[in-house]
N, C-alpha and C. Protein backbone atom coordinates (compact mmCIF):
# COMPACT_ATOMS: atom_id res chain seq x y z
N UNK A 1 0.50 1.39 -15.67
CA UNK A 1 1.34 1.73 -14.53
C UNK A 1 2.80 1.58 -14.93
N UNK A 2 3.23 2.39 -14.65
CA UNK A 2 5.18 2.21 -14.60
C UNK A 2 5.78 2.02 -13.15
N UNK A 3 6.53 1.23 -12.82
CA UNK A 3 7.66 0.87 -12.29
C UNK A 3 8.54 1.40 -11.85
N UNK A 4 9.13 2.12 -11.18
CA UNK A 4 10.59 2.63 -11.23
C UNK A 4 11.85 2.18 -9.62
N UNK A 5 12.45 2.06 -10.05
CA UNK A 5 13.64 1.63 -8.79
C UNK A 5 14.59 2.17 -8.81
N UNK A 6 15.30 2.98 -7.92
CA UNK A 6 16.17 3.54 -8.08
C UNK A 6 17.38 2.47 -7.03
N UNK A 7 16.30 2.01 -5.91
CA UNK A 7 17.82 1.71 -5.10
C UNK A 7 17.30 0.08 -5.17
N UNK A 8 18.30 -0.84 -5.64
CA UNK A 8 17.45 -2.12 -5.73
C UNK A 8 17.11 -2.77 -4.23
N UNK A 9 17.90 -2.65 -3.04
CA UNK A 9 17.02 -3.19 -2.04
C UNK A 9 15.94 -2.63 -1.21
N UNK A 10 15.62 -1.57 -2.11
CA UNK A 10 13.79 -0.89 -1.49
C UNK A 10 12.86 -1.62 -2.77
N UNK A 11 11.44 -1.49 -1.90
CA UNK A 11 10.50 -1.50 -3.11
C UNK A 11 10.14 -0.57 -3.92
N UNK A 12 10.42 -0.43 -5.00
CA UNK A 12 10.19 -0.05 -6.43
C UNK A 12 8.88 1.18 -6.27
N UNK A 13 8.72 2.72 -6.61
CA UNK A 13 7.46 3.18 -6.53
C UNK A 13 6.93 2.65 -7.86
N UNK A 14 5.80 2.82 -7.99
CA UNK A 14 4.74 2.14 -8.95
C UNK A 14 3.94 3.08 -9.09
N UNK A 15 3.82 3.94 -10.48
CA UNK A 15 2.64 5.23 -10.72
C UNK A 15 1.79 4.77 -11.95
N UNK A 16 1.06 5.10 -11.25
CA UNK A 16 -0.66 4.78 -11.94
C UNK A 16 -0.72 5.89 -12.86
N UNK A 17 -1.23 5.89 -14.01
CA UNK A 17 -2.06 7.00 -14.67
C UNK A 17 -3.51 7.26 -14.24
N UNK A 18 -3.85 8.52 -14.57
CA UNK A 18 -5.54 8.61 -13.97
C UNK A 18 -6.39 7.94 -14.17
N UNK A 19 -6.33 7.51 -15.49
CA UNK A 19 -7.07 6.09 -16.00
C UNK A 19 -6.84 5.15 -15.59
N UNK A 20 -5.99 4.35 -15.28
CA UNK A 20 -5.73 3.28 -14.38
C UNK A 20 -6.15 3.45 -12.69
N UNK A 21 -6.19 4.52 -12.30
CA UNK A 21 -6.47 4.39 -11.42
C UNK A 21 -7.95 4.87 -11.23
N UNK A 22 -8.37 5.13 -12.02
CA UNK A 22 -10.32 5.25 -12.26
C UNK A 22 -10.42 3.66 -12.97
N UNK A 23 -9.87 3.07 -13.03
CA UNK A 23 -10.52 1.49 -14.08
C UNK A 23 -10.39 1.07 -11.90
N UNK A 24 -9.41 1.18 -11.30
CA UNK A 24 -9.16 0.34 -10.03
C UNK A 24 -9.94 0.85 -9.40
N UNK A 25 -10.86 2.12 -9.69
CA UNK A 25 -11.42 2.92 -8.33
C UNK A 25 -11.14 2.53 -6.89
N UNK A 26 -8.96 2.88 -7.04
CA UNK A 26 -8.65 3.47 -6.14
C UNK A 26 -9.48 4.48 -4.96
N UNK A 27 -9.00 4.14 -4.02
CA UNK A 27 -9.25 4.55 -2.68
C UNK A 27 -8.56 4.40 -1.91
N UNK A 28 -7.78 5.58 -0.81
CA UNK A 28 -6.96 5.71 0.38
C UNK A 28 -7.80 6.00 1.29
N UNK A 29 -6.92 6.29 2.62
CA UNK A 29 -6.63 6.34 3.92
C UNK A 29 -5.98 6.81 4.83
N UNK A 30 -6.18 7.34 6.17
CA UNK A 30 -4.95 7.75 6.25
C UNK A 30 -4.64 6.97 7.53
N UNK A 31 -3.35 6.60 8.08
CA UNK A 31 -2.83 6.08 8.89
C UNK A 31 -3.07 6.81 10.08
N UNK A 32 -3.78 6.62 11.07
CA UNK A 32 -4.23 7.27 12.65
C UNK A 32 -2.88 6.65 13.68
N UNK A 33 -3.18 7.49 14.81
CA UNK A 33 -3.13 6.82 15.92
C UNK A 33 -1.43 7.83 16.41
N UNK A 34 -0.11 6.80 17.06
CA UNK A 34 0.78 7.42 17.36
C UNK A 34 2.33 6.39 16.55
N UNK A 35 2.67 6.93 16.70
CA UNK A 35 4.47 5.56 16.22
C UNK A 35 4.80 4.40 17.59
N UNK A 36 4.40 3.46 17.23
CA UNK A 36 4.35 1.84 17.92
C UNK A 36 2.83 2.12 18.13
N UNK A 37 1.69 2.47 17.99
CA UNK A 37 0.32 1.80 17.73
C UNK A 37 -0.49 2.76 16.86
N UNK A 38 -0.09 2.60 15.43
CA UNK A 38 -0.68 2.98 14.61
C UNK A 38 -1.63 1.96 14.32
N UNK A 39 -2.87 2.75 13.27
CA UNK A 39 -4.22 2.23 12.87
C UNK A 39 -4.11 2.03 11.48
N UNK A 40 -4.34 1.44 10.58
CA UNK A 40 -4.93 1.33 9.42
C UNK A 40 -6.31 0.62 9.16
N UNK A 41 -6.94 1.10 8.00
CA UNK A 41 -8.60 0.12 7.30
C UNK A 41 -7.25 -1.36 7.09
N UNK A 42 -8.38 -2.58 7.52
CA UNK A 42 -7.94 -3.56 7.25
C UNK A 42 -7.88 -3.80 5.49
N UNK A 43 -9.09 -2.81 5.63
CA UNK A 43 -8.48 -3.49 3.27
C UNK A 43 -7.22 -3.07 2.86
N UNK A 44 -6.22 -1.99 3.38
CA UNK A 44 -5.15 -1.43 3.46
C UNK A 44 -3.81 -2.49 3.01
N UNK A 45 -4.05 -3.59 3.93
CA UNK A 45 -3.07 -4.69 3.98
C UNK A 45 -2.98 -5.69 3.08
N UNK A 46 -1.55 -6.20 2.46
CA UNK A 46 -1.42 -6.95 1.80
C UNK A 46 -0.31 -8.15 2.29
N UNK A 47 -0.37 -9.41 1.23
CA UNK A 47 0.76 -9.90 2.04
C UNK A 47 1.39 -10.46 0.91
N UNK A 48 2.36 -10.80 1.17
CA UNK A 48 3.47 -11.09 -0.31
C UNK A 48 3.52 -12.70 -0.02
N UNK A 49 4.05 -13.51 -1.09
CA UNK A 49 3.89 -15.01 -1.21
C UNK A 49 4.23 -15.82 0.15
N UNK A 50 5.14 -14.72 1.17
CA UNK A 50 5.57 -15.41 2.29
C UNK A 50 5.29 -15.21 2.97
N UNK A 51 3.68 -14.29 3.09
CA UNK A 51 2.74 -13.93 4.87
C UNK A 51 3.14 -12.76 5.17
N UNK A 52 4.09 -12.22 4.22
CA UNK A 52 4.65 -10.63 5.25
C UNK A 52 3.91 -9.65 4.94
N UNK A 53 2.81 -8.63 5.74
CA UNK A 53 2.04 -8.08 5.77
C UNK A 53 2.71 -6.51 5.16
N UNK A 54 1.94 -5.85 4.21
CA UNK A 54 2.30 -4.59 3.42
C UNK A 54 1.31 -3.37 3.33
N UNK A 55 1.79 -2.53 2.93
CA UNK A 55 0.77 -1.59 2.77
C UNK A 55 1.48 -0.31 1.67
N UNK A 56 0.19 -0.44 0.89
CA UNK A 56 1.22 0.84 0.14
C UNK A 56 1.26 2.56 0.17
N UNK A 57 2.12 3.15 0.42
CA UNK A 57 1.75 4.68 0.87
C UNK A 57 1.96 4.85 -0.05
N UNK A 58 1.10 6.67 -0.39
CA UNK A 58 1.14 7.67 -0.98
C UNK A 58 1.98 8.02 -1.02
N UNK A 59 3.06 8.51 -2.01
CA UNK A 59 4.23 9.41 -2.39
C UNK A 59 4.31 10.64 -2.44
N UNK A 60 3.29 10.66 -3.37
CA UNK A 60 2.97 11.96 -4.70
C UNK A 60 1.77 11.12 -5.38
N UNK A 61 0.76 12.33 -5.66
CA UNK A 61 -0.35 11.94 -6.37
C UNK A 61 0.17 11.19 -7.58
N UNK A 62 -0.51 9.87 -7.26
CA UNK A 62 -1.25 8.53 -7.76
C UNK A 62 0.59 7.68 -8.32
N UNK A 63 1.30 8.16 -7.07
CA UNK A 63 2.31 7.50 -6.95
C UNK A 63 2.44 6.60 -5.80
N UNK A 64 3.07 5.29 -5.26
CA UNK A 64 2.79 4.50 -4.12
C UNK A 64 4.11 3.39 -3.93
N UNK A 65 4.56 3.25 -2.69
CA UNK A 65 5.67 2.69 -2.24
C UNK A 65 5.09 1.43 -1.45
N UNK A 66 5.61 0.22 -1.70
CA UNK A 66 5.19 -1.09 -0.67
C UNK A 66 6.10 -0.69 0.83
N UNK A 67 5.22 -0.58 1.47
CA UNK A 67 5.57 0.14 3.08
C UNK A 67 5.77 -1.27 4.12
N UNK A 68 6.47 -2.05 4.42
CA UNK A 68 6.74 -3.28 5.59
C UNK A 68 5.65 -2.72 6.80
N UNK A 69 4.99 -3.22 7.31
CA UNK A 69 3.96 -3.19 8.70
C UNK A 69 4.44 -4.23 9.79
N UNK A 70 4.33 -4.50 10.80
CA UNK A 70 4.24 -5.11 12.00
C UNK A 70 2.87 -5.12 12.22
N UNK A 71 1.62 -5.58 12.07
CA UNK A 71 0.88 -6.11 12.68
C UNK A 71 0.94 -6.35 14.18
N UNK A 72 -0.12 -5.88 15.37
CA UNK A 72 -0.34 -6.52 16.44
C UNK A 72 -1.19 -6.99 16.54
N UNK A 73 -2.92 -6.51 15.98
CA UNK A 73 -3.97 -7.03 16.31
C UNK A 73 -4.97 -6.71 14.74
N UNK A 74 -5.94 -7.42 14.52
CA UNK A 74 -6.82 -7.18 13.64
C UNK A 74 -8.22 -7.10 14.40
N UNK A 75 -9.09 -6.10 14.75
CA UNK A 75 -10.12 -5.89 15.19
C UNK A 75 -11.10 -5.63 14.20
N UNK A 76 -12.03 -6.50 13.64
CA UNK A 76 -12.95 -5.88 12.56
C UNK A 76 -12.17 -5.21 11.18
N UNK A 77 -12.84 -3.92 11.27
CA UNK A 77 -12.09 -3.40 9.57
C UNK A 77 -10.70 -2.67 10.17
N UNK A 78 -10.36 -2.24 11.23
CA UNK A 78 -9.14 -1.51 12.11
C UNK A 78 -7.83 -2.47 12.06
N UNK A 79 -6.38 -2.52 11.52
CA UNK A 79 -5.26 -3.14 12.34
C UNK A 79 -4.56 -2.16 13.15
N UNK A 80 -4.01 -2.39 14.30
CA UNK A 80 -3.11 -1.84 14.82
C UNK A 80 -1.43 -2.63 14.45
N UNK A 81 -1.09 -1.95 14.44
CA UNK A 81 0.66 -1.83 13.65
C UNK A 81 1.38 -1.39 14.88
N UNK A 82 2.69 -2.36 15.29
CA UNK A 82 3.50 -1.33 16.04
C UNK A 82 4.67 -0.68 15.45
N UNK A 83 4.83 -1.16 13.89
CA UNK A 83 5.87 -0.37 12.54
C UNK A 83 5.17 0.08 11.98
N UNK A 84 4.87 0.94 11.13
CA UNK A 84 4.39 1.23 9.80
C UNK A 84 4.68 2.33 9.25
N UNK A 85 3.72 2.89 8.26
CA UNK A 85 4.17 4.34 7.74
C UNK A 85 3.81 5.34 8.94
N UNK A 86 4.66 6.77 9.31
CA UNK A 86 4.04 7.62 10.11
C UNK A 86 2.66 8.34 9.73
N UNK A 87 2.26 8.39 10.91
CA UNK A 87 0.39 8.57 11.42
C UNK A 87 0.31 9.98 9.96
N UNK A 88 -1.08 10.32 9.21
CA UNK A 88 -0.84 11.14 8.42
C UNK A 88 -0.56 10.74 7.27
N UNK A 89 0.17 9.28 6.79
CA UNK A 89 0.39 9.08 5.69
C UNK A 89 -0.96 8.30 4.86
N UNK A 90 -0.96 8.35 3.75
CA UNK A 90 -2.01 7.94 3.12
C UNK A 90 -1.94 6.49 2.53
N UNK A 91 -2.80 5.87 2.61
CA UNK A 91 -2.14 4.08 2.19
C UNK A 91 -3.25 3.69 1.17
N UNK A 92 -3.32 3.13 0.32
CA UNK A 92 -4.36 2.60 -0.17
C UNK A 92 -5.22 1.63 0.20
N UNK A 93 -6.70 1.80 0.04
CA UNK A 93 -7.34 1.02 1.07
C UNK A 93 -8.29 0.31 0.12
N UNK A 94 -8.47 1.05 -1.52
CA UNK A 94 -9.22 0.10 -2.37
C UNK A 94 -8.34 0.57 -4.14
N UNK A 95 -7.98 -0.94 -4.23
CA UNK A 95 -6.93 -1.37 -5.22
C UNK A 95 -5.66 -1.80 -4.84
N UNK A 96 -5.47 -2.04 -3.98
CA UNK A 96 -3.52 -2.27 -3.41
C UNK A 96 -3.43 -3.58 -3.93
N UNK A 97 -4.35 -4.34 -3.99
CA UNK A 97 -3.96 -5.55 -5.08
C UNK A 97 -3.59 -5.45 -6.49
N UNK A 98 -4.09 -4.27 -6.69
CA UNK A 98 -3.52 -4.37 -8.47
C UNK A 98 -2.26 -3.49 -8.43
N UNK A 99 -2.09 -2.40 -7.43
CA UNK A 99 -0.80 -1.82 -7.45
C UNK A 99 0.07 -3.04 -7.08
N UNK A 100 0.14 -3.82 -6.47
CA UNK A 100 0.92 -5.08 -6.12
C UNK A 100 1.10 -5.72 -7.54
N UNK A 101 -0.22 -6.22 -7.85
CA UNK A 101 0.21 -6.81 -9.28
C UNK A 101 0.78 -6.03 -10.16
N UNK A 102 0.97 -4.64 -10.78
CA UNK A 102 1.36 -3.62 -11.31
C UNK A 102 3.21 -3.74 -11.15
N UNK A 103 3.70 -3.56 -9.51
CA UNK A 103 4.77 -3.88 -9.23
C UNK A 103 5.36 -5.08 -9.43
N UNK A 104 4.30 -6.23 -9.47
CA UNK A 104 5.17 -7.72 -9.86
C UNK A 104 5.15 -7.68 -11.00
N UNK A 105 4.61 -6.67 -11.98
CA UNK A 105 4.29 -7.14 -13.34
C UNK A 105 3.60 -7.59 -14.13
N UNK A 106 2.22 -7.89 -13.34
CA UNK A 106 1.26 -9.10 -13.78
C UNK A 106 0.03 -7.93 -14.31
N UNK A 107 0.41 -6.90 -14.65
CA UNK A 107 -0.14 -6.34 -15.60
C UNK A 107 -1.31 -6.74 -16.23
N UNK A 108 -2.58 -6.70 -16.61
CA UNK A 108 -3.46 -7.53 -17.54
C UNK A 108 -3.62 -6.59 -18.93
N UNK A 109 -3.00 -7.24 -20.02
CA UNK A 109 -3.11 -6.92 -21.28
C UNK A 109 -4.08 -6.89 -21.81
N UNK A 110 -4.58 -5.53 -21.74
CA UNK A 110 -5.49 -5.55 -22.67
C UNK A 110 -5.96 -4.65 -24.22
């Protein structure tokens, strides 16, 4: 995966190669619902060392941005969000932990 930042107070996109993202068997989603009660799959969500809940959207194929969420409720595998990405966008719903680790760096050498 590479890294890139253009503006330093956004998060960084992070692009996978196809192989990396067949070793993660990646899997998205797409964000339902309306703007102040959007839906996401709960596997979608991440949270950074200080509880703040994330999610990463689709860019551009097997490209992905850490997206800020508002959380209102967690029902089963469903959250409702009253921030998030607009309804339509695609988030990752299996691997967003390693795109996270990818973006911190924690890379596994192998």
């Amino acid at each position: 995966a590479t890294v890139e930042s253009a503006d330093p107070s956004a998060p960084p996109r992070v692009k996978f190669t196809e192989e990396a993202a067949r070793r993660v068997e990646l899997l998205t989603s797409k964000v339902t619902g309306r703007t102040g009660n959007l839906t996401v799959d709960y596997a979608a969500l991440i949270y950074d060392k200080k509880g703040k809940p994330w999610v990463y959207a689709v860019t551009e194929p097997l490209t992905f941005v850490r997206m800020a969420v508002d959380v209102t409720r967690i029902d089963g595998t469903k959250v409702t969000l009253s921030d998030g990405p607009p309804p339509g966008t695609e988030v990752v719903t299996q691997g967003a932990t390693e795109v996270y680790g990818a973006e911190l760096g924690m890379e596994a050498n192998h």
